[in-house]
Protein backbone atom coordinates (compact mmCIF):
# COMPACT_ATOMS: atom_id res chain seq x y z
CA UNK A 1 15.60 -69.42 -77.75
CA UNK A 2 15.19 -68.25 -74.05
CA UNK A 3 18.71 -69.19 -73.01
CA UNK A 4 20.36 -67.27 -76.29
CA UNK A 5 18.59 -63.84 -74.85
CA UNK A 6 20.46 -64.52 -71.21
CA UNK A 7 24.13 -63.45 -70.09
CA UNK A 8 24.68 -66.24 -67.89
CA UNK A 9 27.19 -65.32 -65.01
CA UNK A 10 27.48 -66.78 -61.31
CA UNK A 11 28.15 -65.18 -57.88
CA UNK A 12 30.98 -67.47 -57.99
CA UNK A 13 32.88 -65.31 -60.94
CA UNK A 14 31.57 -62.01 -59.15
CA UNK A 15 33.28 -62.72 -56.11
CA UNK A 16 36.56 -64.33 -57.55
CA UNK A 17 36.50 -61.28 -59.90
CA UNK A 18 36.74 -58.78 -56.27
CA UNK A 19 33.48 -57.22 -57.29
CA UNK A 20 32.45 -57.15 -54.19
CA UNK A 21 35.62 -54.71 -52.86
CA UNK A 22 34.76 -50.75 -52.39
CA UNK A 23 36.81 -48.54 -51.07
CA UNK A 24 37.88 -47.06 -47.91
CA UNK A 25 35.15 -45.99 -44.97
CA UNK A 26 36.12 -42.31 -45.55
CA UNK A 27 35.58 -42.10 -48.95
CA UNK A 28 31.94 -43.73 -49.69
CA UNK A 29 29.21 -42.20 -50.96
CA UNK A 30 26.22 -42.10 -48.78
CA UNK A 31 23.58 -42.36 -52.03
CA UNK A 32 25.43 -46.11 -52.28
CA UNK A 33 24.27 -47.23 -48.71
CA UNK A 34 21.42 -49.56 -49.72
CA UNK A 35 23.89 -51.84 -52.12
CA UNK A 36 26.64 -51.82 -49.18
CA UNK A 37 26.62 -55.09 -47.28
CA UNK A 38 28.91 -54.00 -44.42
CA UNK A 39 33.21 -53.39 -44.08
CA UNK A 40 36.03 -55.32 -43.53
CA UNK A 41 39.28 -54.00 -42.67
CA UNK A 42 37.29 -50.18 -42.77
CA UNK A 43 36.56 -51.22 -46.17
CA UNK A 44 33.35 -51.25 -47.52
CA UNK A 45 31.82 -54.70 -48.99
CA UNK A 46 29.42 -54.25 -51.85
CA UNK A 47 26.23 -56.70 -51.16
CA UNK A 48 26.32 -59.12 -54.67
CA UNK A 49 22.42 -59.73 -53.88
CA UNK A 50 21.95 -56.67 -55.18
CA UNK A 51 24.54 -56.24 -57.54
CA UNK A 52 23.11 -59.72 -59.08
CA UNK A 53 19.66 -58.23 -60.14
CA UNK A 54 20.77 -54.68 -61.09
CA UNK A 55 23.97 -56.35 -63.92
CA UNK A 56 21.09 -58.68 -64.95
CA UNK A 57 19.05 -55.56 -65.89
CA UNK A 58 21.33 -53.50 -67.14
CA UNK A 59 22.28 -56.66 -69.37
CA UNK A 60 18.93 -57.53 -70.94
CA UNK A 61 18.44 -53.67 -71.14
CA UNK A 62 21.92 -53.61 -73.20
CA UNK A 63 20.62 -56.41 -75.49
CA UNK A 64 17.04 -54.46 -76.17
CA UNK A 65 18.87 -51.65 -77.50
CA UNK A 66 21.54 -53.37 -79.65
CA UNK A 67 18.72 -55.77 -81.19
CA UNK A 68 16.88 -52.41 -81.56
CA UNK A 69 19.90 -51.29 -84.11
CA UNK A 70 21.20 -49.34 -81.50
CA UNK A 71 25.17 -48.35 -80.65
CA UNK A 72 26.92 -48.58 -77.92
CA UNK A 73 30.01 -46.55 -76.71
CA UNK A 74 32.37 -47.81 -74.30
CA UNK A 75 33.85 -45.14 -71.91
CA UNK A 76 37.06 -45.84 -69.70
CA UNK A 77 40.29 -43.76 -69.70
CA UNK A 78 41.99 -45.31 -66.69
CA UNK A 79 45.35 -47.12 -66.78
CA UNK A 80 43.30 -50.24 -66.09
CA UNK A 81 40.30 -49.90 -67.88
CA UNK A 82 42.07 -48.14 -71.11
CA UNK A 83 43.01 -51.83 -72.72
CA UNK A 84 40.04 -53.47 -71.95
CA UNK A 85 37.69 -51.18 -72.96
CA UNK A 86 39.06 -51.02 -76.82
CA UNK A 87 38.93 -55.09 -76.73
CA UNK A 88 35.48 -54.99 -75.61
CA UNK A 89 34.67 -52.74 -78.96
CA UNK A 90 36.36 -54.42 -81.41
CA UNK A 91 34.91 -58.16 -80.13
CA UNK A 92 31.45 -56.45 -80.40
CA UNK A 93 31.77 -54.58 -83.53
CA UNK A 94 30.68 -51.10 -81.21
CA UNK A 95 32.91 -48.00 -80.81
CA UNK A 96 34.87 -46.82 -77.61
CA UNK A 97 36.68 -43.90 -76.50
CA UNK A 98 39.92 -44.82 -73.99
CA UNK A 99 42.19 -41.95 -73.82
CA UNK A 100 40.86 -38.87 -72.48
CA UNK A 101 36.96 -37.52 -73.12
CA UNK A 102 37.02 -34.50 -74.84
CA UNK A 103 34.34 -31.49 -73.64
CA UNK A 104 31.51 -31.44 -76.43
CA UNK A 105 32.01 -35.24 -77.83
CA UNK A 106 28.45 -35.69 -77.76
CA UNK A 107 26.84 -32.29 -77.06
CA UNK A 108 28.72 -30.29 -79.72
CA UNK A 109 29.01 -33.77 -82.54
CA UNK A 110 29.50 -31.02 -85.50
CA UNK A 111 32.98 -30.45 -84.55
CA UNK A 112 33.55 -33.37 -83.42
CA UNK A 113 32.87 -34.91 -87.32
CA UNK A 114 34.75 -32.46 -88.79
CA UNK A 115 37.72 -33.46 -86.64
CA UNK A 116 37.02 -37.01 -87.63
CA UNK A 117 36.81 -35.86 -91.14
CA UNK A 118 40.00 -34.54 -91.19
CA UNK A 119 41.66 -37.94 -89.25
CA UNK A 120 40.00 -39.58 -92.71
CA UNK A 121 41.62 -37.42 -95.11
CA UNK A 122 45.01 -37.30 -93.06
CA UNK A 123 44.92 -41.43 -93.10
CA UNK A 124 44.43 -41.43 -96.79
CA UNK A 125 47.30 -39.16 -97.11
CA UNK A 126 49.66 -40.79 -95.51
CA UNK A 127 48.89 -44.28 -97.17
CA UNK A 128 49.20 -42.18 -100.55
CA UNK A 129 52.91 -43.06 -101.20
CA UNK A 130 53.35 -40.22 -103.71
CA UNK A 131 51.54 -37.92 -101.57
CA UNK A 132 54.22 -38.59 -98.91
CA UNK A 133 57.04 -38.45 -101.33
CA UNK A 134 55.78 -34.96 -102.24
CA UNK A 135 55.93 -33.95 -99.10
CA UNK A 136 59.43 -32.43 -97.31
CA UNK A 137 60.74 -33.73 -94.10
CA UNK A 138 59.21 -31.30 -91.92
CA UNK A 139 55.95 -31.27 -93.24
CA UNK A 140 55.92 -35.15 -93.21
CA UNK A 141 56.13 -35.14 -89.66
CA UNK A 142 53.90 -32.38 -88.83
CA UNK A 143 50.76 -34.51 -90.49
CA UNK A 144 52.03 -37.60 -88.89
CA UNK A 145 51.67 -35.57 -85.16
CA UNK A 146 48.60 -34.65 -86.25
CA UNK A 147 47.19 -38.12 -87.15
CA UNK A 148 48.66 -39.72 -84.27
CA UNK A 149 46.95 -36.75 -82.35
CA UNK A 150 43.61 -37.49 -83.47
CA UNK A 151 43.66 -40.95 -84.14
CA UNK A 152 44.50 -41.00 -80.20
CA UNK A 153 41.79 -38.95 -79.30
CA UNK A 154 38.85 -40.30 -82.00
CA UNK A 155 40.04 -43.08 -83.19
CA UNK A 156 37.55 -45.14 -81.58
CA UNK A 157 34.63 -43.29 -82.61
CA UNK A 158 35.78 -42.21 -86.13
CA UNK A 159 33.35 -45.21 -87.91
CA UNK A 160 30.69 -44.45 -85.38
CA UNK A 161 29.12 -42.16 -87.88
CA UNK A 162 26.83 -40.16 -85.01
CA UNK A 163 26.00 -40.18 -81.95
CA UNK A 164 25.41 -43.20 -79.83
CA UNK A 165 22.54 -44.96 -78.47
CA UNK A 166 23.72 -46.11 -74.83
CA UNK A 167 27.27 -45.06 -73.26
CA UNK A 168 28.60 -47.60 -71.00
CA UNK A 169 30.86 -46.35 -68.50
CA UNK A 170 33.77 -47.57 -66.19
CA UNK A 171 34.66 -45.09 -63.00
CA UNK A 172 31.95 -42.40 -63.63
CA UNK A 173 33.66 -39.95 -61.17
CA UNK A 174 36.72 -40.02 -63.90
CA UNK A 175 34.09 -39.91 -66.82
CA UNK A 176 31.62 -36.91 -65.23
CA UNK A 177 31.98 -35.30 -68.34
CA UNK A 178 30.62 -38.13 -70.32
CA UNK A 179 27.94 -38.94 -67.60
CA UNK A 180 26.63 -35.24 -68.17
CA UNK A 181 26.76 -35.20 -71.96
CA UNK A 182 24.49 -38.33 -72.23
CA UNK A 183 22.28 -36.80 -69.47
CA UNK A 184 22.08 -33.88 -71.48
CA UNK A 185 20.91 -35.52 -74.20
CA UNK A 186 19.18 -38.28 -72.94
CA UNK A 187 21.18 -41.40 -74.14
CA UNK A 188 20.99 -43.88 -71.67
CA UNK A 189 23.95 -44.51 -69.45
CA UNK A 190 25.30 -48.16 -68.09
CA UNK A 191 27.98 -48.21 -65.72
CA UNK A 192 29.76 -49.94 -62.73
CA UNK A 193 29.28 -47.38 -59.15
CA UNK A 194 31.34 -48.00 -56.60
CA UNK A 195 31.03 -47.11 -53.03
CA UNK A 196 32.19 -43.43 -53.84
CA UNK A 197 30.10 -42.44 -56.75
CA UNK A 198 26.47 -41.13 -56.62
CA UNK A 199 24.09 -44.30 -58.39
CA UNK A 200 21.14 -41.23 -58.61
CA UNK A 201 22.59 -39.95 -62.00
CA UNK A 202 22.96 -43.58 -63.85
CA UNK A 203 20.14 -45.27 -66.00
CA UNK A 204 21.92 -48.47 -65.37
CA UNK A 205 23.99 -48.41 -62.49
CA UNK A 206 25.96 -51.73 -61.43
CA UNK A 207 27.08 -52.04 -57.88
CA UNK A 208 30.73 -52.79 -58.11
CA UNK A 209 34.49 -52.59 -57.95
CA UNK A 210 35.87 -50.03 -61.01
CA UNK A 211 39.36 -50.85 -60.25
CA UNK A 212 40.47 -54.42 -60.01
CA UNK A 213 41.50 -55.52 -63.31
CA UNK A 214 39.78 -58.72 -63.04
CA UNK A 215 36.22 -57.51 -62.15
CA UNK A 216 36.91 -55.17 -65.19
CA UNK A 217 37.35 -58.01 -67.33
CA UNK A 218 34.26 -59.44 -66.21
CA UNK A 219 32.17 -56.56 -66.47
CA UNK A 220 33.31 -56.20 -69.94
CA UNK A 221 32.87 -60.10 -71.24
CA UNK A 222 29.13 -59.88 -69.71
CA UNK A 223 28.36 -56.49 -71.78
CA UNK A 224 30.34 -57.66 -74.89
CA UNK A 225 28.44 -61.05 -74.59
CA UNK A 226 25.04 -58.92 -73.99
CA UNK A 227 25.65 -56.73 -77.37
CA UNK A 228 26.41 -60.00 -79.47
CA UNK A 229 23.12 -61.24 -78.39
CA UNK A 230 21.71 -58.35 -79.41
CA UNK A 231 22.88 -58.09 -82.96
CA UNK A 232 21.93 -62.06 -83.57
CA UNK A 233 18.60 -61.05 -82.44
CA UNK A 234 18.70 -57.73 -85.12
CA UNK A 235 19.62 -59.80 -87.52
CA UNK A 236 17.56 -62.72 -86.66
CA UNK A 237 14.77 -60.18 -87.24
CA UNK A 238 15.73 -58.40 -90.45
CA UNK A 239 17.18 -62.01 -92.25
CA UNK A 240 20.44 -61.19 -92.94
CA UNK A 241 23.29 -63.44 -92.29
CA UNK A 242 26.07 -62.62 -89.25
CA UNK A 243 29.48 -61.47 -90.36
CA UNK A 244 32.39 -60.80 -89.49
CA UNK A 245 34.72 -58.09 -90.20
CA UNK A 246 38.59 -58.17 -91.10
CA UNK A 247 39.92 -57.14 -87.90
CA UNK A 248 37.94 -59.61 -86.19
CA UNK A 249 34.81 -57.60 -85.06
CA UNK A 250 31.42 -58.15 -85.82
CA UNK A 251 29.30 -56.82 -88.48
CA UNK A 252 25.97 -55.48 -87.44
CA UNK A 253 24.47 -54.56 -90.81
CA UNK A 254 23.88 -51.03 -90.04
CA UNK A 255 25.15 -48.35 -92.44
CA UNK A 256 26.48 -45.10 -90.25
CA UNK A 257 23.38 -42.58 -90.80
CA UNK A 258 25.02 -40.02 -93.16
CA UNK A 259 25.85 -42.57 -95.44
CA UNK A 260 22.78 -44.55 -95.53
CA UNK A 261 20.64 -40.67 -95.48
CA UNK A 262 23.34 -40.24 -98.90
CA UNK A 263 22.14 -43.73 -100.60
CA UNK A 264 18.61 -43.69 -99.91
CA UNK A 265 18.66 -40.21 -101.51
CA UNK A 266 20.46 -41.33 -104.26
CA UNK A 267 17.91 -44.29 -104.10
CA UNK A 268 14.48 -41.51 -104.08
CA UNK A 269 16.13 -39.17 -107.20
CA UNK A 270 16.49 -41.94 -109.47
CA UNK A 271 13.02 -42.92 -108.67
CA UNK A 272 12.01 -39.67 -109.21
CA UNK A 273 13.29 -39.86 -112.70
CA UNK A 274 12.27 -42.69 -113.78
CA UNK A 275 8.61 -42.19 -112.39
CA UNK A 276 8.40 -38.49 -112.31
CA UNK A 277 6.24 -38.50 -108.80
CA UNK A 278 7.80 -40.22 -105.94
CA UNK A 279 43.80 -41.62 -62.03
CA UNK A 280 43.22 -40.64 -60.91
CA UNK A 281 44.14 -44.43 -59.65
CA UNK A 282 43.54 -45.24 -56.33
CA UNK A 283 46.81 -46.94 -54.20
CA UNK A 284 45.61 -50.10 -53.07
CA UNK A 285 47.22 -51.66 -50.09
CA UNK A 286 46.71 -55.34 -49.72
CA UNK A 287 44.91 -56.49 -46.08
CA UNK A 288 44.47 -60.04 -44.93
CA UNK A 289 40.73 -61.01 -45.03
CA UNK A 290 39.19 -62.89 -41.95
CA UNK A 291 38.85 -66.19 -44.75
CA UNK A 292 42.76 -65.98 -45.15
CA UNK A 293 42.46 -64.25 -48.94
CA UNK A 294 43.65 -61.56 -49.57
CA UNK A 295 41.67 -58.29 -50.20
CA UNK A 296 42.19 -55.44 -51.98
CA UNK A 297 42.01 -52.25 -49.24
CA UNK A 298 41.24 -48.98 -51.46
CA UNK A 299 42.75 -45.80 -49.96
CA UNK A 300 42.77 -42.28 -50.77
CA UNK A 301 45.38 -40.82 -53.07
CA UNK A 302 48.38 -39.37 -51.60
C-alpha cells in the first residue's frame, strides 16, 4: 500500500529532462540562491538535492488534496507548456486553463459562470440542427465566433463547476495573475520556479527549468501520476469503483457543487414531504557543456 501513495522518479530522469538548466547570470532572482548549485557557461545550475525533496513534497501534498476530493487546475499559457498542460487534465480527469488567464477567473467566479453558462447554451445551439437551420448566414457565424471565443478562453474550466482546490502552475512570472488570485483567496499554489522567479510567494515551489519541453513533460507525468493516486485513494475510501470517462479521462466521483447543492435539495424536500419534519519565450542559444552535452543557455529576450 506504501509504494501506491509514492511518485517514484530518479535524478537520472531530472537531469536527462534539463531540470537542472536556469537561466542567464543577469537575470536570476536572488530569493532562488539557496536551490542554485553554481553556473556554467554564466548560466545558472539548479542544485537537484534540493529540487529532489521539495517535488517529493509538493507531490504527496498534491495527492492529500485530490484523495481529500479536492480539484486541481493546471495553469500554463506558453507555446511550450500550452499542449502539455491540457494532456495533463484530461489523463487526470482535473481542469486546466492554457490560453491566456483572464483578470477575475478566480476572484470574481460569478462572471466567470455566467460566461461558462452561456459557452453551454451556445454548444447546445449549435449541435441543435434546426436551431442552425433557423438561423441566417450571418448570424450563424457570429455564434460560432462567439463559441470558439469562449470555448478558447474557458473551455478547460467549463465542467469545473467552482473554484478549485490547488492551482498548479508552469512559469509563474507569465501566470502572476493567477499566482495572486489563489493568494488572494488562499488556494494553495504548486509550481516549477526557476532561477528568475521569487519561490517566497509559492505554497509548493519546485526548483526547476519552466522551459525545456522535456522537463515540462516530466513535471507534468509526476503531478498527473500524483492526482491518480489521489483519486484511487478517494475512492478507496468512499467504496466506489474507478472509472473512466469517454474521452479517456478519469472519473473521480465528485458531482460539481451546484449540482450536487440542486440534488441533495431535491433529496431534503421530498423528505420533507413525506415526513413533514426533516512569451514571453526566452531565446535559447545552445553552449557546449564541460561533459561534451549540450546545454541549453537561457538569454534575455531581444
Amino acid at each position: 500500500m506504501a509504494t501506491k501513495q509514492q511518485t517514484p522518479f530518479t535524478m537520472r530522469q531530472l537531469l536527462e529532462a534539463g531540470v537542472h538548466f536556469g537561466h542567464h547570470v543577469r537575470r536570476w532572482n536572488p530569493k532562488m540562491k539557496p536551490y542554485i548549485y553554481g553556473t556554467r557557461n554564466n548560466i545558472h545550475i539548479l542544485d537537484l538535492e534540493k529540487t529532489v525533496p521539495l517535488l517529493n513534497e509538493a507531490l504527496t501534498a498534491l495527492r492529500t488534496i485530490v484523495a481529500a476530493g479536492g480539484r486541481v487546475l493546471f495553469v500554463g499559457t506558453k507555446r511550450q507548456a500550452a499542449e502539455k498542460i491540457s494532456e495533463a487534465a484530461a489523463r487526470s480527469g482535473q481542469y486546466f486553463v492554457n490560453h491566456r488567464w483572464l483578470g477575475g477567473m478566480l476572484t470574481n467566479w460569478k462572471t466567470v459562470s455566467n460566461s461558462i453558462k452561456r459557452l453551454h447554451e451556445l454548444d447546445a445551439q449549435l449541435a441543435n440542427d434546426e436551431m442552425r437551420k433557423a438561423l441566417t448566414k450571418k448570424e450563424l457565424l457570429q455564434l460560432t465566433r462567439e463559441y470558439e471565443k469562449l470555448e478558447r478562453a474557458l473551455g478547460g474550466i467549463k465542467e469545473m463547476g467552482g473554484l478549485p482546490d490547488a492551482l498548479f502552475i508552469l512559469d509563474i512570472n507569465k501566470e502572476d495573475l493567477a499566482v495572486a488570485e489563489a493568494r488572494k483567496l488562499g488556494i494553495p499554489v504548486f509550481a516549477v520556479v526557476d532561477t528568475n522567479c521569487d519561490p517566497d510567494q509559492i505554497d509548493f515551489p519546485v526548483p526547476g527549468n519552466d522551459d525545456a519541453s522535456r522537463a515540462i513533460a516530466l513535471y507534468c507525468d509526476l503531478f498527473v501520476a500524483a492526482i491518480l493516486q489521489g483519486l484511487e485513494m478517494e475512492l478507496a475510501t468512499s467504496g466506489k469503483d474507478t472509472g473512466t470517462r469517454e474521452d479517456g479521462g478519469v472519473l473521480t466521483g465528485k458531482k460539481a457543487p451546484a449540482k450536487a447543492k440542486k440534488e441533495e435539495k431535491k433529496v431534503a424536500e421530498d423528505a420533507a414531504s413525506e415526513e413533514k419534519p426533516a512569451d514571453d519565450a526566452d531565446a535559447k542559444a545552445a553552449v557546449p557543456a564541460a561533459d561534451g552535452e549540450e546545454v541549453k543557455a537561457k538569454t534575455a529576450s531581444a
